[in-house]
PDB file of N, CA and C in Angstrom:
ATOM      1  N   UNK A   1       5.548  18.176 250.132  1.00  0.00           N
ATOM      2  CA  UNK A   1       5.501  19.555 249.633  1.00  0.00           C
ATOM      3  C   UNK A   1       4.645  19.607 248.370  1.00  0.00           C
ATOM      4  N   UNK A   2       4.081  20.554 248.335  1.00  0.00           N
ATOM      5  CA  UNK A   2       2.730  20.817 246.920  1.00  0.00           C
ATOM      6  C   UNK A   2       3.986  21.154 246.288  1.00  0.00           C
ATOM      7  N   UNK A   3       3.222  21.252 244.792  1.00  0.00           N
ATOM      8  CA  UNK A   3       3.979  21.133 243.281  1.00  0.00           C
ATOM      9  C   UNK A   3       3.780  22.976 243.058  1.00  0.00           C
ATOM     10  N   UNK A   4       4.153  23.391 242.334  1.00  0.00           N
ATOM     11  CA  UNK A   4       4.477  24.976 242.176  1.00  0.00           C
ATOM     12  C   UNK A   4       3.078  25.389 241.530  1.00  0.00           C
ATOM     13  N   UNK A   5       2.287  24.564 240.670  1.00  0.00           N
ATOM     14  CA  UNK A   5       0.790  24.791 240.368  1.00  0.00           C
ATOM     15  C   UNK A   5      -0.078  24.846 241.321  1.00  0.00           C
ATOM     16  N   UNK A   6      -0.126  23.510 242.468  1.00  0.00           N
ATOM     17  CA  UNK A   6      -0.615  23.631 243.140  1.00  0.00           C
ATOM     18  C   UNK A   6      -0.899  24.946 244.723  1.00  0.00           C
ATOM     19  N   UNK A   7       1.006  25.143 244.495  1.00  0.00           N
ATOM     20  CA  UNK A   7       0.415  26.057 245.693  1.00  0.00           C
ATOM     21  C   UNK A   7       0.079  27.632 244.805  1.00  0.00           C
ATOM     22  N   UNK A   8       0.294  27.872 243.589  1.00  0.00           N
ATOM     23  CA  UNK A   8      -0.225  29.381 242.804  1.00  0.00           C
ATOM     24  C   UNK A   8      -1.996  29.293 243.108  1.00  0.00           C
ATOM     25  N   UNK A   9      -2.787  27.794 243.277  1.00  0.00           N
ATOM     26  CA  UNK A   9      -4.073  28.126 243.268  1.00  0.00           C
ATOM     27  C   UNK A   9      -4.501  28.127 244.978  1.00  0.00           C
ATOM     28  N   UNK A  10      -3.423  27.921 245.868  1.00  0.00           N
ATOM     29  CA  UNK A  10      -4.234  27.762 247.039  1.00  0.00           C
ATOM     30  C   UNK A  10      -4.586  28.731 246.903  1.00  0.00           C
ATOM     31  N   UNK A  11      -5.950  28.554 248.433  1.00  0.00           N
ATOM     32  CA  UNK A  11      -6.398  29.455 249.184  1.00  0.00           C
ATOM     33  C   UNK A  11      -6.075  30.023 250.691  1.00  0.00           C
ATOM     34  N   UNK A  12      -4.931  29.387 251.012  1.00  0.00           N
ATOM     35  CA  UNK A  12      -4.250  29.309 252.017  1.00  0.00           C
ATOM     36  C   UNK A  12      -4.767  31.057 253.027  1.00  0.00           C
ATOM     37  N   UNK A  13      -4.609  31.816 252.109  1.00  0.00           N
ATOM     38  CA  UNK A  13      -4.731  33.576 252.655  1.00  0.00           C
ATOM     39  C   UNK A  13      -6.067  33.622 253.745  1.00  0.00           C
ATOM     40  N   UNK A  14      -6.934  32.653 253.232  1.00  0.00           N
ATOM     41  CA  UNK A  14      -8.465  32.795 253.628  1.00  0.00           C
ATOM     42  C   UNK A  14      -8.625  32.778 254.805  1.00  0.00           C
ATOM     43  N   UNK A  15      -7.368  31.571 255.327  1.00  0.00           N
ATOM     44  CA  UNK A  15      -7.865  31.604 257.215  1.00  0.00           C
ATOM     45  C   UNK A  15      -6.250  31.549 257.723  1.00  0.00           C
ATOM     46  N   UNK A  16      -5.226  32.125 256.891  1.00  0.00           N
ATOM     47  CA  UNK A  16      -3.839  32.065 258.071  1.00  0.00           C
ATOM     48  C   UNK A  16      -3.612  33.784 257.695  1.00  0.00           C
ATOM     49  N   UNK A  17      -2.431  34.634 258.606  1.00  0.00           N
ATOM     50  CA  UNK A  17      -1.667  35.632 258.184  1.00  0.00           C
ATOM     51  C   UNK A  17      -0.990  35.495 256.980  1.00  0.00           C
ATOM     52  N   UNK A  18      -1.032  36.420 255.978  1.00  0.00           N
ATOM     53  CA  UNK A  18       0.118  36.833 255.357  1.00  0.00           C
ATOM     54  C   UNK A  18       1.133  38.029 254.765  1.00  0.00           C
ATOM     55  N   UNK A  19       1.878  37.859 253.930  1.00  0.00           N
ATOM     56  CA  UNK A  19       3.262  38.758 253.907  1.00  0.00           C
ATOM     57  C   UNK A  19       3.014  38.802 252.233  1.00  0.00           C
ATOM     58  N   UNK A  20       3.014  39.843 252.171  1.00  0.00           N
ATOM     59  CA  UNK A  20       2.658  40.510 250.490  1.00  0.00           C
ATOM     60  C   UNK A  20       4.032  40.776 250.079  1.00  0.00           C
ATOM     61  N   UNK A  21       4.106  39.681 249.473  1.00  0.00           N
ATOM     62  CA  UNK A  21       5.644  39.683 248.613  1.00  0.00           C
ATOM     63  C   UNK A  21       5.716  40.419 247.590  1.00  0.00           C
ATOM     64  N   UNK A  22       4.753  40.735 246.934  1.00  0.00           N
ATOM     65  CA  UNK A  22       4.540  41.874 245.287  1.00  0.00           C
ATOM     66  C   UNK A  22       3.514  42.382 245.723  1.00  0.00           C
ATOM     67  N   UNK A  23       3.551  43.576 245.463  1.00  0.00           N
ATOM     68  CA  UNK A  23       2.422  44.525 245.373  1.00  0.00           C
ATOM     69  C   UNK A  23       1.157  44.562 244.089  1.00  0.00           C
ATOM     70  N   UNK A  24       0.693  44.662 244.338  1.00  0.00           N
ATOM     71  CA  UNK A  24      -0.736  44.698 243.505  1.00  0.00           C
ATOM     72  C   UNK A  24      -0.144  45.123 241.805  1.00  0.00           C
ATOM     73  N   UNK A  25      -0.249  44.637 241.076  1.00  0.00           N
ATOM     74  CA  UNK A  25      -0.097  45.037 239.528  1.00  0.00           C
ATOM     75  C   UNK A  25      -1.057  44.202 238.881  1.00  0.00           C
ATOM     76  N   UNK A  26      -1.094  44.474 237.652  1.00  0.00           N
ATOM     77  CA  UNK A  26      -1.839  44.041 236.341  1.00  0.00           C
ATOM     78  C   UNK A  26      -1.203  42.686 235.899  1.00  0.00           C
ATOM     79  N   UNK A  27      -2.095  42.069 235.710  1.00  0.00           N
ATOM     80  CA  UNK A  27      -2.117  40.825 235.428  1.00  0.00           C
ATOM     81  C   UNK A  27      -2.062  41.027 233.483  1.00  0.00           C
ATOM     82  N   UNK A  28      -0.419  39.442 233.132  1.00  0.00           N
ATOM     83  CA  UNK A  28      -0.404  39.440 232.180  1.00  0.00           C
ATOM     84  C   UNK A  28      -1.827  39.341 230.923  1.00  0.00           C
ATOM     85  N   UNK A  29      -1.225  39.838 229.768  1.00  0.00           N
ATOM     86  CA  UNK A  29      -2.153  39.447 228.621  1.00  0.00           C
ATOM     87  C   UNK A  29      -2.501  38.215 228.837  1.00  0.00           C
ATOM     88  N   UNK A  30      -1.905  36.844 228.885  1.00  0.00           N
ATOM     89  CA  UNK A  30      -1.645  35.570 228.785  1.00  0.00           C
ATOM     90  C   UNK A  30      -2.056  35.298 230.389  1.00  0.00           C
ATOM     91  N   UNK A  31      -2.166  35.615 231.474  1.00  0.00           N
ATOM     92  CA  UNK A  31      -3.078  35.197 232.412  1.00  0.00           C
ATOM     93  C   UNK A  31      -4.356  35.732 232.332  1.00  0.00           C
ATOM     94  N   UNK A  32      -4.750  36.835 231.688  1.00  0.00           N
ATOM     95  CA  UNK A  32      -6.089  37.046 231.286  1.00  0.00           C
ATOM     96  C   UNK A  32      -6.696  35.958 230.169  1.00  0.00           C
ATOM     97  N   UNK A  33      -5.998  35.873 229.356  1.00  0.00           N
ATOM     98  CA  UNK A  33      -7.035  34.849 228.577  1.00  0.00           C
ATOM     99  C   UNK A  33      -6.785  33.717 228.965  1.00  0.00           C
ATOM    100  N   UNK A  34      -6.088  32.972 229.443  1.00  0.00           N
ATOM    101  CA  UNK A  34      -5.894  31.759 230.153  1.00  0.00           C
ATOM    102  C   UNK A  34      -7.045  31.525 231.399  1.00  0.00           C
ATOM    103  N   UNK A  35      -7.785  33.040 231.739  1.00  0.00           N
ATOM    104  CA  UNK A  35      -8.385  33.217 233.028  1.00  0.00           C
ATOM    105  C   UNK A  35      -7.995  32.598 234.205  1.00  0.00           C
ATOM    106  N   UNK A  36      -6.602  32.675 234.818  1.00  0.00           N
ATOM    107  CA  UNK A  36      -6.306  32.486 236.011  1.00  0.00           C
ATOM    108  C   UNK A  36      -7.095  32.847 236.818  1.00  0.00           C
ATOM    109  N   UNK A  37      -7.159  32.258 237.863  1.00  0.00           N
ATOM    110  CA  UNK A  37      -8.229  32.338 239.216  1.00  0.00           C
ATOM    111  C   UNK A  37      -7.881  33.609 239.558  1.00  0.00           C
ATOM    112  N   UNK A  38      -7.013  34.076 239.980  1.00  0.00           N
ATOM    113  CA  UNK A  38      -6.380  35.392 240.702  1.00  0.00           C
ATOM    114  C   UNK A  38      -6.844  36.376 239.725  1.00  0.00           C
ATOM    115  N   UNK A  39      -6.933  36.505 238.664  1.00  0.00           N
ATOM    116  CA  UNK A  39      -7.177  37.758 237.546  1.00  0.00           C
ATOM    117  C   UNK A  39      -8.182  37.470 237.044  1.00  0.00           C
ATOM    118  N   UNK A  40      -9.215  36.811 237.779  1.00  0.00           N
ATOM    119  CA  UNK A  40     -10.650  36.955 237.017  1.00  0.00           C
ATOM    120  C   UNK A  40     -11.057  38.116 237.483  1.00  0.00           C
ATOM    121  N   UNK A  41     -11.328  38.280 238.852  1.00  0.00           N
ATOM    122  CA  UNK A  41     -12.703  39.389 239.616  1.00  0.00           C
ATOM    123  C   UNK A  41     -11.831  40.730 238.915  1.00  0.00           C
ATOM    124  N   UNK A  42     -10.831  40.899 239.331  1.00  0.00           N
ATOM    125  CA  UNK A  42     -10.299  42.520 238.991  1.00  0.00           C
ATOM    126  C   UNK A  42      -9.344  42.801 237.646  1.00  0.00           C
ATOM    127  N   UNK A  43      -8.634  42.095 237.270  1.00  0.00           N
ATOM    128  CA  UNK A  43      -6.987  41.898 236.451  1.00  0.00           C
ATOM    129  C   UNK A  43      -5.912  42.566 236.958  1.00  0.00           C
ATOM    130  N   UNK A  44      -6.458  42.437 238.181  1.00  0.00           N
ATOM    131  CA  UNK A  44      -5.049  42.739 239.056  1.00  0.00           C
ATOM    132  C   UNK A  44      -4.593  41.720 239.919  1.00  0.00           C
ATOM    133  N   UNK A  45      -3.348  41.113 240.501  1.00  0.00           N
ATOM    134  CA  UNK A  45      -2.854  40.398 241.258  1.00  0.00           C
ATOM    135  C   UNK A  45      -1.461  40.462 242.028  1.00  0.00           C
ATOM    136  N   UNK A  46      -1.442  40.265 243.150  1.00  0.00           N
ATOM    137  CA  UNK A  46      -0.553  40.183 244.144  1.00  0.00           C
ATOM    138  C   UNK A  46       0.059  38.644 244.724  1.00  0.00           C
ATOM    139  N   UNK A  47       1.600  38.799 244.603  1.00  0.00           N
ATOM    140  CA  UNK A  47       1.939  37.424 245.239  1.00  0.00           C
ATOM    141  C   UNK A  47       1.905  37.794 246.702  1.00  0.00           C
ATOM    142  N   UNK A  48       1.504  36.861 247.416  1.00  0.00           N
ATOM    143  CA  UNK A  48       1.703  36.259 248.720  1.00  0.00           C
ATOM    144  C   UNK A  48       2.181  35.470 249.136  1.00  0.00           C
ATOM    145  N   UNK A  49       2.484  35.262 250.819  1.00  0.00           N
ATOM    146  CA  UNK A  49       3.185  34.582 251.068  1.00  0.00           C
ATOM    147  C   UNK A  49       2.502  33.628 252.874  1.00  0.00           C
ATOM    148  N   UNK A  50       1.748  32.870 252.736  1.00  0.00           N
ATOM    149  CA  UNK A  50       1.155  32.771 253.781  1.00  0.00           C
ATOM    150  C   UNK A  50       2.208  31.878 254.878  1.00  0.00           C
ATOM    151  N   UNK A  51       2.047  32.509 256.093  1.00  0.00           N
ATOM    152  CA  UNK A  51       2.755  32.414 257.119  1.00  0.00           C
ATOM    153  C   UNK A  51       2.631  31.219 257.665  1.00  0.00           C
ATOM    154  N   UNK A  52       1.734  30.676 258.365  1.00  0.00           N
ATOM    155  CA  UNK A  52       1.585  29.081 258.395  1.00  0.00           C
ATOM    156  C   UNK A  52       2.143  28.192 257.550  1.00  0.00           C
ATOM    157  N   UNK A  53       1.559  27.946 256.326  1.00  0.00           N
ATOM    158  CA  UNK A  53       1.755  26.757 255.794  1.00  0.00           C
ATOM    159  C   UNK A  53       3.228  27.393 255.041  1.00  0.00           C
ATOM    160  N   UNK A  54       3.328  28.782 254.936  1.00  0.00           N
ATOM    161  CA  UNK A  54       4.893  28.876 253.612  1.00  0.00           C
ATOM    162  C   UNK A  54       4.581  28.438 252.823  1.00  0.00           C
ATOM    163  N   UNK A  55       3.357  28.534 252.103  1.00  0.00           N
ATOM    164  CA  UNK A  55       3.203  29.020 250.840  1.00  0.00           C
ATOM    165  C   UNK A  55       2.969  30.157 250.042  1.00  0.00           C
ATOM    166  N   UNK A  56       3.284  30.490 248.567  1.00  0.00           N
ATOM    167  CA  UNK A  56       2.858  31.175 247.846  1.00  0.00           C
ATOM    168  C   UNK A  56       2.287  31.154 247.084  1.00  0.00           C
ATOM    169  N   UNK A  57       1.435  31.766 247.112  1.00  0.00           N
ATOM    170  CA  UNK A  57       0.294  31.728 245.858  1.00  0.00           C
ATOM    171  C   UNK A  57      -0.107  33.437 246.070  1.00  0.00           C
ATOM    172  N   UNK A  58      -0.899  33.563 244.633  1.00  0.00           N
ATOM    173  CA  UNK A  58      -1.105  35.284 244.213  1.00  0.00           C
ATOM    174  C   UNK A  58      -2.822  34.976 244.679  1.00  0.00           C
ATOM    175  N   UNK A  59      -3.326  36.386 244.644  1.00  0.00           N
ATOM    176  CA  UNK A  59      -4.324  36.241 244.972  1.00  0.00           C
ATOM    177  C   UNK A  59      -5.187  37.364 244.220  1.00  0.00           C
ATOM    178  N   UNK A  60      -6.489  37.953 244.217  1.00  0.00           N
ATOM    179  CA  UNK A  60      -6.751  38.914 243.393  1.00  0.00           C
ATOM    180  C   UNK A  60      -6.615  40.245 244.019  1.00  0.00           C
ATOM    181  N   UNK A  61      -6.701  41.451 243.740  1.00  0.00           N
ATOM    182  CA  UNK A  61      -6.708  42.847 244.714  1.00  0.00           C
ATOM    183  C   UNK A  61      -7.238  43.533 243.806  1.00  0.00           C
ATOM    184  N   UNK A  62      -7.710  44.216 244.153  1.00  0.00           N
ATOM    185  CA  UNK A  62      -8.094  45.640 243.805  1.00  0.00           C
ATOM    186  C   UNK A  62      -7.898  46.844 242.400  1.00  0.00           C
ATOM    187  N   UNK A  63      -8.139  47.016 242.028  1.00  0.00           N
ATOM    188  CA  UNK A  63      -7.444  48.332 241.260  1.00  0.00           C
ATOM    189  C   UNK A  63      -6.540  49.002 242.045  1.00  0.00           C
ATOM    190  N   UNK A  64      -5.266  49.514 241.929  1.00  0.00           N
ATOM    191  CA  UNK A  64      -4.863  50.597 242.361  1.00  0.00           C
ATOM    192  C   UNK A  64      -5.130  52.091 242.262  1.00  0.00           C
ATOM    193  N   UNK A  65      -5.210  52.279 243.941  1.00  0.00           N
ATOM    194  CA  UNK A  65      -5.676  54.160 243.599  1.00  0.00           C
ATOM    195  C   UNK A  65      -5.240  54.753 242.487  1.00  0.00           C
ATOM    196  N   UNK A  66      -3.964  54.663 242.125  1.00  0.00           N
ATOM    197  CA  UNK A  66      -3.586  55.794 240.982  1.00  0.00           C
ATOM    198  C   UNK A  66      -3.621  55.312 240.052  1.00  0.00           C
ATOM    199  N   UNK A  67      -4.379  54.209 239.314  1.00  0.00           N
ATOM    200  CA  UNK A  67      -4.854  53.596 238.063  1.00  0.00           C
ATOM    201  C   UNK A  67      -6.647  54.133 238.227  1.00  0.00           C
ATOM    202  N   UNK A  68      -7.116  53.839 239.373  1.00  0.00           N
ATOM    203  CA  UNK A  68      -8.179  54.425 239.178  1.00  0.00           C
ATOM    204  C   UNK A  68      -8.354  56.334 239.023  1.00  0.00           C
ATOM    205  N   UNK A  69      -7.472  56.616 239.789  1.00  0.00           N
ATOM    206  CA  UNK A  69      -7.477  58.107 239.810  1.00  0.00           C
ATOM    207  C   UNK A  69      -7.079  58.342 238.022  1.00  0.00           C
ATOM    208  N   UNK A  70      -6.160  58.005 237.435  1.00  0.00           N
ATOM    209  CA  UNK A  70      -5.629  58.205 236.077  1.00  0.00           C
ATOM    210  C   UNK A  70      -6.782  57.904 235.084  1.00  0.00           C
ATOM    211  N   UNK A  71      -7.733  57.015 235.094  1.00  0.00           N
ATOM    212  CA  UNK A  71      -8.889  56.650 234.321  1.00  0.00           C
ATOM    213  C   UNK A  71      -9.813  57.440 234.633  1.00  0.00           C
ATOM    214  N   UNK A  72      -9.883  57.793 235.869  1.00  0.00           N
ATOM    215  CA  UNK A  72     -10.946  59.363 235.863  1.00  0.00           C
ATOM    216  C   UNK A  72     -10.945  60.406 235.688  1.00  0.00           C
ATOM    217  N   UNK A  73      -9.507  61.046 235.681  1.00  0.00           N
ATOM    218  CA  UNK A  73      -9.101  62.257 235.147  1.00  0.00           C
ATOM    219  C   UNK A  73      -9.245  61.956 233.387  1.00  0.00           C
ATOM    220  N   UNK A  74      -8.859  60.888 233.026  1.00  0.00           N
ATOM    221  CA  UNK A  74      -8.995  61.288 231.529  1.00  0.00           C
ATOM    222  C   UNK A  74     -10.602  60.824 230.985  1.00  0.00           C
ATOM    223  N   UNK A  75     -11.203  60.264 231.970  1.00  0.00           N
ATOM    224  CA  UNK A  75     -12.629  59.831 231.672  1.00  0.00           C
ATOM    225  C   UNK A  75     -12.990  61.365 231.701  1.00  0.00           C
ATOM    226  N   UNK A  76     -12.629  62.333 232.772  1.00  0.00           N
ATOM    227  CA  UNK A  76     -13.195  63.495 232.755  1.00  0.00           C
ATOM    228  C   UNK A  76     -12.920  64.385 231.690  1.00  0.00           C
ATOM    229  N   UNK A  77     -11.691  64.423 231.358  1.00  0.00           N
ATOM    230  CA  UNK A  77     -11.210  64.960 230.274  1.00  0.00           C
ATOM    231  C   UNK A  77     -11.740  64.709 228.800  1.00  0.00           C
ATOM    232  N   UNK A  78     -11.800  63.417 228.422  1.00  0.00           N
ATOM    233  CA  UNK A  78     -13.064  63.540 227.198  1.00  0.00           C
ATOM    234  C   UNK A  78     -14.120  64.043 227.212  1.00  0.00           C
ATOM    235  N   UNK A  79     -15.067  63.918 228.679  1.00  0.00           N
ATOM    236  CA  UNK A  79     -16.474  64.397 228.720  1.00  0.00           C
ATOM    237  C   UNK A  79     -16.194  66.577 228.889  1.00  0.00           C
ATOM    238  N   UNK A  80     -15.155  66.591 229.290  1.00  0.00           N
ATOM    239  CA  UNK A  80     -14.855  68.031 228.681  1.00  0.00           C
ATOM    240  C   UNK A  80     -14.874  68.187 227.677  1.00  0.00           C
ATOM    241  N   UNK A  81     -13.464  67.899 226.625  1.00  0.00           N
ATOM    242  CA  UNK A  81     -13.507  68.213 225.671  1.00  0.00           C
ATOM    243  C   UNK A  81     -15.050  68.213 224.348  1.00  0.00           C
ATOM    244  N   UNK A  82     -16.017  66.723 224.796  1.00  0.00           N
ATOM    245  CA  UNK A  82     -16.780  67.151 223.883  1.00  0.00           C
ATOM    246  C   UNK A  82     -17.966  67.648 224.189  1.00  0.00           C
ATOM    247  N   UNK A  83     -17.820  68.453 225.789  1.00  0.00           N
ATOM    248  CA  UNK A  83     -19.093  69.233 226.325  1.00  0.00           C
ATOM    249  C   UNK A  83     -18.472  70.293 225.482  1.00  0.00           C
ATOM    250  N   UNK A  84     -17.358  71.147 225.220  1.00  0.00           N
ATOM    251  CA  UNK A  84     -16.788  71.916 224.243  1.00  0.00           C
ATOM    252  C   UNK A  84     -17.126  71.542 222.912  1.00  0.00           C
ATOM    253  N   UNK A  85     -16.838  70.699 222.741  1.00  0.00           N
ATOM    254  CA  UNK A  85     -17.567  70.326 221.200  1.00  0.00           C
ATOM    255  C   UNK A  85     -19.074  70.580 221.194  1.00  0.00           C
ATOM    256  N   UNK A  86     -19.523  69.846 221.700  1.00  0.00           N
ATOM    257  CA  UNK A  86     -21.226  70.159 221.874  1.00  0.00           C
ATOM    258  C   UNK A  86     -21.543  72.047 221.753  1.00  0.00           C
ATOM    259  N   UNK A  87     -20.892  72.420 222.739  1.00  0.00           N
ATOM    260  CA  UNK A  87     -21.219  73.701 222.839  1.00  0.00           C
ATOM    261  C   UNK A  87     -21.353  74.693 221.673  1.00  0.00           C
ATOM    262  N   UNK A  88     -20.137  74.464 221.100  1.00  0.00           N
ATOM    263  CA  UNK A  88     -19.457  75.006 219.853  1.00  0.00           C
ATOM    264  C   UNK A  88     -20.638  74.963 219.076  1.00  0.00           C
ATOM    265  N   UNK A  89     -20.488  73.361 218.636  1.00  0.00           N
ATOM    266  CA  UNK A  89     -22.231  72.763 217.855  1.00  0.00           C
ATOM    267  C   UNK A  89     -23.482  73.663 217.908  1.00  0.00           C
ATOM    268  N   UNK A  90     -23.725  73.810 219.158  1.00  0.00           N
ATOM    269  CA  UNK A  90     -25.173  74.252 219.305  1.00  0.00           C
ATOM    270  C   UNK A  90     -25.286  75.736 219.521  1.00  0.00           C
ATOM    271  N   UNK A  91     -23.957  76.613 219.596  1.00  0.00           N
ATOM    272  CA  UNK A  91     -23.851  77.765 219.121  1.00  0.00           C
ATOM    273  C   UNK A  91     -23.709  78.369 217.605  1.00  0.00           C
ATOM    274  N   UNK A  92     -23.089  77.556 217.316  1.00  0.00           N
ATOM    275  CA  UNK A  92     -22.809  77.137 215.367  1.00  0.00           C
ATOM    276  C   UNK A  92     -24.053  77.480 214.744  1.00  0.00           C
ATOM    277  N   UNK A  93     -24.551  76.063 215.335  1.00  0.00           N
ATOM    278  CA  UNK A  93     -26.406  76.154 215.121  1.00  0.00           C
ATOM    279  C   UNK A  93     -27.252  76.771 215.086  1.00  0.00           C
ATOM    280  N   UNK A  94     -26.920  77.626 216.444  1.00  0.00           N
ATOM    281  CA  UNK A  94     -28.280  78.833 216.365  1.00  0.00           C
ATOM    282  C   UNK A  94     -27.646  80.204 215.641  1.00  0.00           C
ATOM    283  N   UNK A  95     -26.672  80.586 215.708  1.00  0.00           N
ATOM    284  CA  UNK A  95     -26.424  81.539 214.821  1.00  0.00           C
ATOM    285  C   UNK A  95     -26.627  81.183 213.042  1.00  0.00           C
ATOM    286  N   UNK A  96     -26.792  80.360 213.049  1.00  0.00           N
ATOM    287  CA  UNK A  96     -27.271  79.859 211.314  1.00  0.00           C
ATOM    288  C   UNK A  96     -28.732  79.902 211.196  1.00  0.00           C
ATOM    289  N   UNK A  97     -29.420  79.603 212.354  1.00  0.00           N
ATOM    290  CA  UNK A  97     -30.447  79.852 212.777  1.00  0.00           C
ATOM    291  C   UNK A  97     -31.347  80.697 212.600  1.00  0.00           C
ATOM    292  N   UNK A  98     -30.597  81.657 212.979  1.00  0.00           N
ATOM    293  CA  UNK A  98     -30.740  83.265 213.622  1.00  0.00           C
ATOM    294  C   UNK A  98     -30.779  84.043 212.118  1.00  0.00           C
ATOM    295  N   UNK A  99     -29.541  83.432 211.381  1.00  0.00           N
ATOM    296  CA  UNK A  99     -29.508  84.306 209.832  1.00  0.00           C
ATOM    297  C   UNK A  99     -30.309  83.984 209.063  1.00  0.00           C
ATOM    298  N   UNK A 100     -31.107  82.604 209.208  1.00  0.00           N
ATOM    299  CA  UNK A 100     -32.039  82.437 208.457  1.00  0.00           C
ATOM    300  C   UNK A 100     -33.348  82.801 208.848  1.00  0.00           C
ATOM    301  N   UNK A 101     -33.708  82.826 209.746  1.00  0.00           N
ATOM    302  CA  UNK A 101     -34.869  83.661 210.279  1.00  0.00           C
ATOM    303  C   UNK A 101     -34.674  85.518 209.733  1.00  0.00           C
ATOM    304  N   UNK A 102     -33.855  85.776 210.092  1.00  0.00           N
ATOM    305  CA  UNK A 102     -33.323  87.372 209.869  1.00  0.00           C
ATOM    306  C   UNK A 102     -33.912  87.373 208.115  1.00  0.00           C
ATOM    307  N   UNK A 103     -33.217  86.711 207.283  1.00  0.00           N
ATOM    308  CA  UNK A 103     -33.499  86.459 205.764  1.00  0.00           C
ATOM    309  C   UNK A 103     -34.999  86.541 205.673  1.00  0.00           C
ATOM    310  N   UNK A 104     -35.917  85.744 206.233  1.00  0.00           N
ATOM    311  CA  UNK A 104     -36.945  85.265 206.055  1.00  0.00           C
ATOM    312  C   UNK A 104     -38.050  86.658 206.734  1.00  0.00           C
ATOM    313  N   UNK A 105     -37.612  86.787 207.612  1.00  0.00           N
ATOM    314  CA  UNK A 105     -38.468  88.529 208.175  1.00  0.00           C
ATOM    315  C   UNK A 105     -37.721  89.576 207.031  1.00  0.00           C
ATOM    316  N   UNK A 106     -37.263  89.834 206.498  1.00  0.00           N
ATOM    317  CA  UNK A 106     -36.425  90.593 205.649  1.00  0.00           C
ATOM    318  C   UNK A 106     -37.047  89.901 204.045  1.00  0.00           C
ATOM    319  N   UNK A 107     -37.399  88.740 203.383  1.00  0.00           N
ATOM    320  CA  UNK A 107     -38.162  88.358 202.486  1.00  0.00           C
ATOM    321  C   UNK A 107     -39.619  89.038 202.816  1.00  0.00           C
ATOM    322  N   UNK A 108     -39.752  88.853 204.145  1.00  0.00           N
ATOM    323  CA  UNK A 108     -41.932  89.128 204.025  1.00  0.00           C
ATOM    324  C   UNK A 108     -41.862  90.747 204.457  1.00  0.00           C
ATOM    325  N   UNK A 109     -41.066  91.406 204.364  1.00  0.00           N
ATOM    326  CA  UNK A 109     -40.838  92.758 204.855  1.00  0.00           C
ATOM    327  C   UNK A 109     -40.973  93.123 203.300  1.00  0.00           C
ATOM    328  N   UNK A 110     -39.864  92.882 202.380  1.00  0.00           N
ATOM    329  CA  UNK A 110     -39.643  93.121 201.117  1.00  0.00           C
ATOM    330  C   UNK A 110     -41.203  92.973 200.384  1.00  0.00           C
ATOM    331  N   UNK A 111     -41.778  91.685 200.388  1.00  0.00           N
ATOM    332  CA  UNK A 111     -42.679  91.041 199.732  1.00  0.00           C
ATOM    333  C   UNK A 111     -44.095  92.301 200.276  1.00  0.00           C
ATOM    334  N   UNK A 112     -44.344  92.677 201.460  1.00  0.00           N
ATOM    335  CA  UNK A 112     -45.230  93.658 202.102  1.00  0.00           C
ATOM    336  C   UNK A 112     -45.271  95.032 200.970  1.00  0.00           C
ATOM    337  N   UNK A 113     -44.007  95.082 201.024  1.00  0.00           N
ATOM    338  CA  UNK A 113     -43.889  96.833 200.502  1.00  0.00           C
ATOM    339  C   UNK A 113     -44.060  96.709 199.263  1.00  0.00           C
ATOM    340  N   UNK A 114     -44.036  95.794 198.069  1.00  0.00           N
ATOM    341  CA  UNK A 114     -44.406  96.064 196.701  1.00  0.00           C
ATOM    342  C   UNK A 114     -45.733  95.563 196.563  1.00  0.00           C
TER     343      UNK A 114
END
């Protein structure tokens, strides 16, 4: 029988069936910097359970839909809020704009008549 290290790195999944004992989650702080094999490509990982040999070992997966869906709604949500900001800005802008031009036709208007 392999040692409990050994079977976390098989690759056993690659060519038998298996049985997804944990569902896809985020991989610890401490397996990220350790860079476990399983939490390099994504930092997500799933235990398995391969049917042949009966082993377990985790493997890497995916993002989950509703981690990705949650990072795009609020990815969208900043690029709102400071298309609102922007807007604000560059309305701000031209009305300051606008009064100083107004001033300045209103100086050479003045300056004409005496």
């Amino acid at each position: 029988m392999k040692n409990n290290d050994e079977q976390l790195t098989s690759e056993c999944y690659l060519s038998e069936p298996v049985d997804v004992l944990t569902l896809c989650q985020k991989c610890t702080p401490y397996e990220r910097r350790s860079k476990a094999k399983a939490c390099l490509p994504t930092g997500y990982r799933e235990l398995i359970l391969c049917s042949k040999s009966n082993i377990k070992t985790i493997r890497s997966c995916p993002m989950p839909i509703h981690v990705q869906r949650q990072k795009f709604w609020l990815f969208e949500s900043v690029m709102f809020i400071f298309a609102l900001f922007a807007i604000a800005n560059v309305n701000f802008r031209q009305k300051t704009l606008d009064k100083q031009m107004i001033e300045r036709i209103k100086r050479q208007i003045g300056e004409n008549d005496e």
